[in-house]
PDB file of N, CA and C in Angstrom:
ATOM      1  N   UNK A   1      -4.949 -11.510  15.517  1.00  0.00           N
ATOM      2  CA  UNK A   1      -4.794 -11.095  14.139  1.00  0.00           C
ATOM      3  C   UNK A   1      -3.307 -11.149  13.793  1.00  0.00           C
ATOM      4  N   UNK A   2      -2.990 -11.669  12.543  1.00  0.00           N
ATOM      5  CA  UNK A   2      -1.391 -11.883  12.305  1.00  0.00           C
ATOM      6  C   UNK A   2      -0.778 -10.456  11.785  1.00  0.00           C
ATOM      7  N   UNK A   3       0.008 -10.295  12.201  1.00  0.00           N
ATOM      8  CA  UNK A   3       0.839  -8.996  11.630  1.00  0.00           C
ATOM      9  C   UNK A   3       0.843  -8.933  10.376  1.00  0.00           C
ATOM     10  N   UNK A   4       0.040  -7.911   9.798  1.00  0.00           N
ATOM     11  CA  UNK A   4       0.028  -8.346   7.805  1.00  0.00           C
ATOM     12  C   UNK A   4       1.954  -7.593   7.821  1.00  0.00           C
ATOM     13  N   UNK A   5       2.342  -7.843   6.271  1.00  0.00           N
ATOM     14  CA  UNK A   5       3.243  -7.880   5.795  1.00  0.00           C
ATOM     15  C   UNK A   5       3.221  -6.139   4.859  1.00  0.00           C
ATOM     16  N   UNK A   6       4.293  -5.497   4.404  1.00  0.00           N
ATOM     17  CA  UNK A   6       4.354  -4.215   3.489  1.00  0.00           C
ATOM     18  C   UNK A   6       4.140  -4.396   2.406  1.00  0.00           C
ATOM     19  N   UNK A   7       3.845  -5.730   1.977  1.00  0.00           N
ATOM     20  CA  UNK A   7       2.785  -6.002   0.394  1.00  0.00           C
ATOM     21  C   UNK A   7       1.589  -5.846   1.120  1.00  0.00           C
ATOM     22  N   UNK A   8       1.257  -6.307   2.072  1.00  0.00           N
ATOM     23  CA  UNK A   8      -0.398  -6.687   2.213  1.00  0.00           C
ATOM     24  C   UNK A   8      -0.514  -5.293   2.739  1.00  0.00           C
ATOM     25  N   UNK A   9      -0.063  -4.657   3.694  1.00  0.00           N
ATOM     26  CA  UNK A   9      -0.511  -3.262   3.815  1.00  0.00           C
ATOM     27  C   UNK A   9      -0.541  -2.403   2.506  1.00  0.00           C
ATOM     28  N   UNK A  10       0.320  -2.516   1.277  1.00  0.00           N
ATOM     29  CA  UNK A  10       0.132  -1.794   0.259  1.00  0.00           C
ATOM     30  C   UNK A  10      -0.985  -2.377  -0.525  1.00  0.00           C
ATOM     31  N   UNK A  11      -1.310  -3.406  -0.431  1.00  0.00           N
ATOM     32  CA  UNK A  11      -2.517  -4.297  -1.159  1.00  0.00           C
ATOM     33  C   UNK A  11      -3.789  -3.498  -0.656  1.00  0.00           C
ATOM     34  N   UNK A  12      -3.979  -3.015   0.814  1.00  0.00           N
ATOM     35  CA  UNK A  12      -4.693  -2.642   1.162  1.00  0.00           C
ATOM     36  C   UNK A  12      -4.947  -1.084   0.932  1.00  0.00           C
ATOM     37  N   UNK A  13      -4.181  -0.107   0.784  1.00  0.00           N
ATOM     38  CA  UNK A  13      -3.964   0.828   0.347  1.00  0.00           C
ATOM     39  C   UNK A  13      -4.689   1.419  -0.855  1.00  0.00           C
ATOM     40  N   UNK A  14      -3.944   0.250  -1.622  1.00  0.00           N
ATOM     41  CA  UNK A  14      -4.570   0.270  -3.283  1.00  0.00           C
ATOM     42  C   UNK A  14      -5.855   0.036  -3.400  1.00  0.00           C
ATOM     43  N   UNK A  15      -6.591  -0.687  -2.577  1.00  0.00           N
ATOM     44  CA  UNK A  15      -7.932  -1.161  -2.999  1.00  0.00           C
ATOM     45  C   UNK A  15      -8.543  -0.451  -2.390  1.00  0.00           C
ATOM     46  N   UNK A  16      -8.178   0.429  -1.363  1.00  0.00           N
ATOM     47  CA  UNK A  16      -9.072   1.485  -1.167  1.00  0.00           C
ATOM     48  C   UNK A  16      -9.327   2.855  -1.302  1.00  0.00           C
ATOM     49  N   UNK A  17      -7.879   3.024  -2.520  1.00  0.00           N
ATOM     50  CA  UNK A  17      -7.864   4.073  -3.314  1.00  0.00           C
ATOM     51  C   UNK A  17      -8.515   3.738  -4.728  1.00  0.00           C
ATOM     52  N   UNK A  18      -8.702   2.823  -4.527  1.00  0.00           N
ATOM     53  CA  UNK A  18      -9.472   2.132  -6.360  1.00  0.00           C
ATOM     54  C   UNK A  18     -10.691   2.186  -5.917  1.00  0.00           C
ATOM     55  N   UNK A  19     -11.168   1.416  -5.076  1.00  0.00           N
ATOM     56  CA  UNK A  19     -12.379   1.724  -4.715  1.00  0.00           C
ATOM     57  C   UNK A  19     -12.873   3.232  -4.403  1.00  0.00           C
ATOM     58  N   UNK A  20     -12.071   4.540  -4.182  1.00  0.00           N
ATOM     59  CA  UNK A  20     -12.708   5.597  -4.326  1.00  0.00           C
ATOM     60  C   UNK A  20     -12.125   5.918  -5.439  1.00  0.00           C
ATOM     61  N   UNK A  21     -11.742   5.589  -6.472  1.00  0.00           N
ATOM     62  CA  UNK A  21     -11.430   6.115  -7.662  1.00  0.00           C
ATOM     63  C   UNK A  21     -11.181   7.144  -7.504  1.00  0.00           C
ATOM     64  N   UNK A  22      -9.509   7.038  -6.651  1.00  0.00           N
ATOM     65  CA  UNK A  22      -8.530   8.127  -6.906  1.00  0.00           C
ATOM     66  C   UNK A  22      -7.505   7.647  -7.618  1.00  0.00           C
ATOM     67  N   UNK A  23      -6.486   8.342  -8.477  1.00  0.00           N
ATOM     68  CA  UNK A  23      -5.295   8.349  -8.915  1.00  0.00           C
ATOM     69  C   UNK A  23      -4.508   8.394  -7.680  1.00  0.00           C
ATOM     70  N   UNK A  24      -3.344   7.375  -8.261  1.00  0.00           N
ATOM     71  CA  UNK A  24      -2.095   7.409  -7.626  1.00  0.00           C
ATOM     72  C   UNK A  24      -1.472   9.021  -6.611  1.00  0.00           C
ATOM     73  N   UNK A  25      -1.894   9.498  -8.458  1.00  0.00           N
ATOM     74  CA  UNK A  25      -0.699  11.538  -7.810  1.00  0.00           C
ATOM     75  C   UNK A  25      -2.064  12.118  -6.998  1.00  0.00           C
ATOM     76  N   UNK A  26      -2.941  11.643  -6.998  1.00  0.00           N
ATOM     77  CA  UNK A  26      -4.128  12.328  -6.080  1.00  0.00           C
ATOM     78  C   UNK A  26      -3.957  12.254  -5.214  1.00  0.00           C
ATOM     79  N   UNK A  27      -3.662  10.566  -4.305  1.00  0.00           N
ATOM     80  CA  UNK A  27      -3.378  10.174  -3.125  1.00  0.00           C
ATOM     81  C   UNK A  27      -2.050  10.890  -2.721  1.00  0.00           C
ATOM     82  N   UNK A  28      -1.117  10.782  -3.402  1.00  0.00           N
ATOM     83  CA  UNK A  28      -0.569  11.185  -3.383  1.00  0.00           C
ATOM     84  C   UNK A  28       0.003  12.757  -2.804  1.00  0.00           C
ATOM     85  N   UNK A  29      -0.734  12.972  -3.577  1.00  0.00           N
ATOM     86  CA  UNK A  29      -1.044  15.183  -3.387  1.00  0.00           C
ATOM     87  C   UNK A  29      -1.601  15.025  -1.697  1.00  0.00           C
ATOM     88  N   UNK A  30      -2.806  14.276  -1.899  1.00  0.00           N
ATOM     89  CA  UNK A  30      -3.874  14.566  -0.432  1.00  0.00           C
ATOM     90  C   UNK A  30      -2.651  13.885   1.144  1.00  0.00           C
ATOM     91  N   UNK A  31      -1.501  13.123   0.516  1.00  0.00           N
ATOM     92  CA  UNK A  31      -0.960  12.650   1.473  1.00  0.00           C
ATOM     93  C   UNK A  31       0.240  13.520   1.804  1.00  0.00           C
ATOM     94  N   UNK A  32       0.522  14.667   1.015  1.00  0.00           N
ATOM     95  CA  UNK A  32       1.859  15.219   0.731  1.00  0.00           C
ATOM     96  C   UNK A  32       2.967  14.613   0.893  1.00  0.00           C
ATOM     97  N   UNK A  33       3.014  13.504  -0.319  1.00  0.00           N
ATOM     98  CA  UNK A  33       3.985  12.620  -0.562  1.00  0.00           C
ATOM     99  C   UNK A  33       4.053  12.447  -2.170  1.00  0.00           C
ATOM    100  N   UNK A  34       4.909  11.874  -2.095  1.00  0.00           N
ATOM    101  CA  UNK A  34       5.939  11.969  -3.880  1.00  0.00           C
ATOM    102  C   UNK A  34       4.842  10.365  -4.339  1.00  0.00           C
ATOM    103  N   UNK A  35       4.597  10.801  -5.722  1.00  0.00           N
ATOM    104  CA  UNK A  35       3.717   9.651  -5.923  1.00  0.00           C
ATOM    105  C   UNK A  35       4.367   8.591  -6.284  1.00  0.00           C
ATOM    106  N   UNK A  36       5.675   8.501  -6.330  1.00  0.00           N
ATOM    107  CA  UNK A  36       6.629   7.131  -6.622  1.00  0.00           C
ATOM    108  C   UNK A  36       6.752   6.592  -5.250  1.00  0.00           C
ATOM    109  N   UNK A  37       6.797   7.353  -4.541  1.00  0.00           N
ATOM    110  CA  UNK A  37       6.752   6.583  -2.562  1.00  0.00           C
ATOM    111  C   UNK A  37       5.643   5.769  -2.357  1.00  0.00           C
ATOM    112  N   UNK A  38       4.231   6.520  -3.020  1.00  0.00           N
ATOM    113  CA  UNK A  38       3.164   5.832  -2.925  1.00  0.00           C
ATOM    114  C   UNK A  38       2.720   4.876  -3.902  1.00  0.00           C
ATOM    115  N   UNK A  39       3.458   4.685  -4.741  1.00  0.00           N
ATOM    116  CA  UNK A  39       3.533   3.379  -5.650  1.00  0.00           C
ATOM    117  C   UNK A  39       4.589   2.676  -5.152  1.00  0.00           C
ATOM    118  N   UNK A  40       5.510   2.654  -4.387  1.00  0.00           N
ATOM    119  CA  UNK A  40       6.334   1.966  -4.116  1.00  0.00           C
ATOM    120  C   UNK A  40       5.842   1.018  -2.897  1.00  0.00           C
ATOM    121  N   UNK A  41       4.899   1.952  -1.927  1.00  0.00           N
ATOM    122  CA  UNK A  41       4.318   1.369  -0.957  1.00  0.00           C
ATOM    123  C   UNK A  41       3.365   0.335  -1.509  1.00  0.00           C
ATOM    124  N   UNK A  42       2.776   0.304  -2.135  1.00  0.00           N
ATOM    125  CA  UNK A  42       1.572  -0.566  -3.334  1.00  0.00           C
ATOM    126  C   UNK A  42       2.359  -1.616  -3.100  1.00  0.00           C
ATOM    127  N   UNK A  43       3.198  -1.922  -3.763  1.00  0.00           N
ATOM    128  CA  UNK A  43       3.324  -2.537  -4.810  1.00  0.00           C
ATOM    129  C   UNK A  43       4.619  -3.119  -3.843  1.00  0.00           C
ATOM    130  N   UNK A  44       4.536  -2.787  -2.391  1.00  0.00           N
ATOM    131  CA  UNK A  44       5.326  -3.689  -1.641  1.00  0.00           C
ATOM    132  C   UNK A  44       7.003  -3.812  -2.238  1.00  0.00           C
ATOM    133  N   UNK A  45       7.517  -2.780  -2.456  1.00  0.00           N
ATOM    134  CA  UNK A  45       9.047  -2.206  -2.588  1.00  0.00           C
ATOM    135  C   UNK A  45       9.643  -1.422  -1.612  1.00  0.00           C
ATOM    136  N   UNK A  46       8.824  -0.979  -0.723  1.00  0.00           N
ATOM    137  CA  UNK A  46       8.750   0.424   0.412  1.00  0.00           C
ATOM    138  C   UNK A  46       8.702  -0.314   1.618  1.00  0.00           C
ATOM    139  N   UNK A  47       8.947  -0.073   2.548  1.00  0.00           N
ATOM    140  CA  UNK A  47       8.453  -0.691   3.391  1.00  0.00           C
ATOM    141  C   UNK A  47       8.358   1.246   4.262  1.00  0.00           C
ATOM    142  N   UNK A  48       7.027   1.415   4.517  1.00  0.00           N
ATOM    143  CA  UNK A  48       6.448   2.441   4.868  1.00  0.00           C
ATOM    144  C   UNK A  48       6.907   2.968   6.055  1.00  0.00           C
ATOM    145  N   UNK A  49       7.048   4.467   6.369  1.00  0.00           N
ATOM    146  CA  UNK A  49       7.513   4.862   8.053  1.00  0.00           C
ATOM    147  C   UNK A  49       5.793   4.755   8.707  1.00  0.00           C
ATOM    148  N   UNK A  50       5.823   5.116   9.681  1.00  0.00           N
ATOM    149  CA  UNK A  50       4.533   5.395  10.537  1.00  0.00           C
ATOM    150  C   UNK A  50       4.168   6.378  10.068  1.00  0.00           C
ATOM    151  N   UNK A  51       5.258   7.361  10.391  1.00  0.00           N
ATOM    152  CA  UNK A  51       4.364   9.122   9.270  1.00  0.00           C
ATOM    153  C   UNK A  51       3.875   8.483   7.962  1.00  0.00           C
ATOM    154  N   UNK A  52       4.231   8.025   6.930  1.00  0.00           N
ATOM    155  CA  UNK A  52       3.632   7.464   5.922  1.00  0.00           C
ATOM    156  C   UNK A  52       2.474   7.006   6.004  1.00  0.00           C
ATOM    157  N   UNK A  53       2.487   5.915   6.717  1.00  0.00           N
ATOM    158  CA  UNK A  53       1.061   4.935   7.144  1.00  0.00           C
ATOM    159  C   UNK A  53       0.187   6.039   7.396  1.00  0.00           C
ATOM    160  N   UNK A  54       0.509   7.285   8.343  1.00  0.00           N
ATOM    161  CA  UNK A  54      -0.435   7.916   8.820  1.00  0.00           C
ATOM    162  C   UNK A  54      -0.837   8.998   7.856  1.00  0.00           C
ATOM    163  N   UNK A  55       0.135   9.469   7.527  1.00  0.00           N
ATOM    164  CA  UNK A  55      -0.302  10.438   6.051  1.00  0.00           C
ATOM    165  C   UNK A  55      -1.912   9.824   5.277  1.00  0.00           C
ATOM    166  N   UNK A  56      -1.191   8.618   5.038  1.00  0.00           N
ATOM    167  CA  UNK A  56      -2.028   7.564   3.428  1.00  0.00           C
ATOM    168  C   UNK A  56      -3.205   7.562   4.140  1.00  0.00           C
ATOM    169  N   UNK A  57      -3.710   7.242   5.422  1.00  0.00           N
ATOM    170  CA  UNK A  57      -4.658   6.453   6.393  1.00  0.00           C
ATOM    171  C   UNK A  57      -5.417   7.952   6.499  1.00  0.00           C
ATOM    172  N   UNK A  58      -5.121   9.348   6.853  1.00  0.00           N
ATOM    173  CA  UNK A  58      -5.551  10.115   6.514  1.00  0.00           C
ATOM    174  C   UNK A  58      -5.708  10.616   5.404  1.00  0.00           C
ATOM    175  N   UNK A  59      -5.420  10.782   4.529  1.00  0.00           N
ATOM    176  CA  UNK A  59      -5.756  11.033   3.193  1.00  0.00           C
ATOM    177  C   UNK A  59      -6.914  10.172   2.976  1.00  0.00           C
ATOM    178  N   UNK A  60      -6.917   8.902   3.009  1.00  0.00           N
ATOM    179  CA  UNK A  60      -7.949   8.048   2.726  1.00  0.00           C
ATOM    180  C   UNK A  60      -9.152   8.017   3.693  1.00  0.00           C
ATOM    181  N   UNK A  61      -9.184   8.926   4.592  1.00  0.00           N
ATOM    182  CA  UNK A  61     -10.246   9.434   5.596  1.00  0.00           C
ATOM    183  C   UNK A  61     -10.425   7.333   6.128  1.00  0.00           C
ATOM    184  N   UNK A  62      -9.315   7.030   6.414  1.00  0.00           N
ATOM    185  CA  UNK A  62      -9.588   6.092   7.369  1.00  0.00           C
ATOM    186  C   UNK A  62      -8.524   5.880   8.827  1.00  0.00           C
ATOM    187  N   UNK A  63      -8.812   4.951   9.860  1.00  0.00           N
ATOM    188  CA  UNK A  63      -8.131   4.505  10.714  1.00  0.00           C
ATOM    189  C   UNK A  63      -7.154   3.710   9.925  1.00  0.00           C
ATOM    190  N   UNK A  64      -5.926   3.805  11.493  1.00  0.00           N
ATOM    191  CA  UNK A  64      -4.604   3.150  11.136  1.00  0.00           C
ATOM    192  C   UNK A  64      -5.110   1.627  11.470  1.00  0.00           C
ATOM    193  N   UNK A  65      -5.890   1.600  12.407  1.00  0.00           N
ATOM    194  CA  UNK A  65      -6.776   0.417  12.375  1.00  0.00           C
ATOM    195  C   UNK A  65      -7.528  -0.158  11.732  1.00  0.00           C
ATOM    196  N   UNK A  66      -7.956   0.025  11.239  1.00  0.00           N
ATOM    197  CA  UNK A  66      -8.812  -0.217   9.816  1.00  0.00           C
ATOM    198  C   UNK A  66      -8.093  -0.493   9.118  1.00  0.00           C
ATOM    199  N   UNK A  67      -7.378   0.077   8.489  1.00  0.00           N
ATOM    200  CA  UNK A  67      -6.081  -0.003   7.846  1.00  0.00           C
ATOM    201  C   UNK A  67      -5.068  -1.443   7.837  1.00  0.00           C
ATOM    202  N   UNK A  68      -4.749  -1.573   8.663  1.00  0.00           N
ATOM    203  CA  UNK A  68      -4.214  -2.616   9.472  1.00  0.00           C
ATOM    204  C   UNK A  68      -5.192  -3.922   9.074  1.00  0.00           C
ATOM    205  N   UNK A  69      -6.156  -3.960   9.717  1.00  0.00           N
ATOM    206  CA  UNK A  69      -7.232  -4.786  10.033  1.00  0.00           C
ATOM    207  C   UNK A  69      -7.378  -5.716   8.308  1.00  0.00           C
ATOM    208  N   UNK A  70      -7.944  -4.388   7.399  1.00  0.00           N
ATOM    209  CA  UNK A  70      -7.822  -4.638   5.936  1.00  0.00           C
ATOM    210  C   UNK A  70      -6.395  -4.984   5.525  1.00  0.00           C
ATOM    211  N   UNK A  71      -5.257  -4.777   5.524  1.00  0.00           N
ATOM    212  CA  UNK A  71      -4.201  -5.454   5.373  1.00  0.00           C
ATOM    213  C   UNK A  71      -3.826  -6.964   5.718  1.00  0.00           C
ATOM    214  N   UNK A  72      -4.365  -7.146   6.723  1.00  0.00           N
ATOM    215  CA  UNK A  72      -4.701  -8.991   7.427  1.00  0.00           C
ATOM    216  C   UNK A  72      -5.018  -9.559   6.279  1.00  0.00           C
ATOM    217  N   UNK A  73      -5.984  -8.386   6.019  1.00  0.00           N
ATOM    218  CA  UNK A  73      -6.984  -9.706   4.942  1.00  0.00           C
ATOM    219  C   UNK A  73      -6.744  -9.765   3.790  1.00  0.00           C
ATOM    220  N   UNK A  74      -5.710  -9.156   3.530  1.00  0.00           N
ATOM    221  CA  UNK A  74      -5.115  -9.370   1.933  1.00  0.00           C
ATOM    222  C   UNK A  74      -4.241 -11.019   1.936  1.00  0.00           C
ATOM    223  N   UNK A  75      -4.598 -11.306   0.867  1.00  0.00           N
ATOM    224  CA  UNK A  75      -3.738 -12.321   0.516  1.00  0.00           C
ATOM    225  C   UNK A  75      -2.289 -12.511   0.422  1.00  0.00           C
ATOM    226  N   UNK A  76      -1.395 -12.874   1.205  1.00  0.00           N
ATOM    227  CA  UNK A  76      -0.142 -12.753   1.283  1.00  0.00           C
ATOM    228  C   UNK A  76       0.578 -12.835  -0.498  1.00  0.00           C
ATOM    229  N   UNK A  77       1.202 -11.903  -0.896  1.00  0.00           N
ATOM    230  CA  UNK A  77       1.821 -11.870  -2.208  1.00  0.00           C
ATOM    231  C   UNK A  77       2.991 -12.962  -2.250  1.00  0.00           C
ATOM    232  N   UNK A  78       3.283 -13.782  -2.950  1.00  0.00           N
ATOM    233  CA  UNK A  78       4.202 -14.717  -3.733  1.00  0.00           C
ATOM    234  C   UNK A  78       5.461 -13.347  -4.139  1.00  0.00           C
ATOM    235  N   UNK A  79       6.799 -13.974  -3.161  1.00  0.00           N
ATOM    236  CA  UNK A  79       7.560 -13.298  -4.116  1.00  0.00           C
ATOM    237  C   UNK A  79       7.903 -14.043  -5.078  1.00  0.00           C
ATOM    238  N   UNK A  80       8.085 -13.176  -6.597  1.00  0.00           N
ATOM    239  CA  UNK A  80       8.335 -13.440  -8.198  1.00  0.00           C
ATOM    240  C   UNK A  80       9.601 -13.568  -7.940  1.00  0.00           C
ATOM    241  N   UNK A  81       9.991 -14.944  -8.448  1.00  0.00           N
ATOM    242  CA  UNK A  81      11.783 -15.379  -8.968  1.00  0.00           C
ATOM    243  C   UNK A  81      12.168 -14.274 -10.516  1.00  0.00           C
ATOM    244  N   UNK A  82      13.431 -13.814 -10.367  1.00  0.00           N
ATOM    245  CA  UNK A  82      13.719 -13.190 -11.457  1.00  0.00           C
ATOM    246  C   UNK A  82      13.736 -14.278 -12.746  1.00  0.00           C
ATOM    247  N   UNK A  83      13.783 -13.302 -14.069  1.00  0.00           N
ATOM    248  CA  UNK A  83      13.001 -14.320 -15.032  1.00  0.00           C
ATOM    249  C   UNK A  83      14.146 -15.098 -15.437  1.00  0.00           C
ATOM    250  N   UNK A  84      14.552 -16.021 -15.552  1.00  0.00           N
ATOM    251  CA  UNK A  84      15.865 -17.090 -16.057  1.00  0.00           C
ATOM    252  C   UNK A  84      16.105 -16.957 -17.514  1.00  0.00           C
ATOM    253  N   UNK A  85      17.381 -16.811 -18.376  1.00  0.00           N
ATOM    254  CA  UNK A  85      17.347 -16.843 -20.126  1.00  0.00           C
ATOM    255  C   UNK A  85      16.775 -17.809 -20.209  1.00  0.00           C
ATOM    256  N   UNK A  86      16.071 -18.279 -21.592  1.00  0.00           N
ATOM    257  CA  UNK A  86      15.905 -18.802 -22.138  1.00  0.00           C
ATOM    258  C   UNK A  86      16.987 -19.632 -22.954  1.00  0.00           C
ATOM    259  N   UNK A  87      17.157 -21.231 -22.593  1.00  0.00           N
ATOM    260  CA  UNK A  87      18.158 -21.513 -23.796  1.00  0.00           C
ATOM    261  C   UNK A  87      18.049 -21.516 -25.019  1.00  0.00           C
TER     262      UNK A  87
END
């Protein structure tokens, strides 16, 4: 299995807080973490500690394995070029 990346682990994160239709500050609260850490982790700006990973992975009543596993399988994110003026 390839080492997913801190987008694809936050890719994974997200979809399995959407899929239980929690809010951000929910996960958040249940992880006792600041909900800008946990949007930052999303959205692949963070690059997460282990306490983190393990916080989120509990909160989300799953394995760090699992976790992991579902991160593989995210689609590697395109980094976005900043936007150029317009002439």
């Amino acid at each position: 299995m390839p080492q997913p990346t801190s987008a694809q682990l936050g890719s994974a994160i997200r979809h399995i807080r959407d899929s239980r239709e929690l809010s951000i500050e929910a996960l958040a609260a249940d992880a006792d973490m600041h909900w800008t850490s946990v949007s930052r982790i999303e959205n692949g700006r963070q690059n997460p500690t282990w306490d983190a990973v393990a916080k989120l992975a509990m909160a989300l009543d799953v394995e760090i394995s699992d976790l992991a596993r579902l991160a593989a399988e995210q689609p590697p994110r395109e980094r976005r070029s900043e936007p150029t003026p317009s002439s």
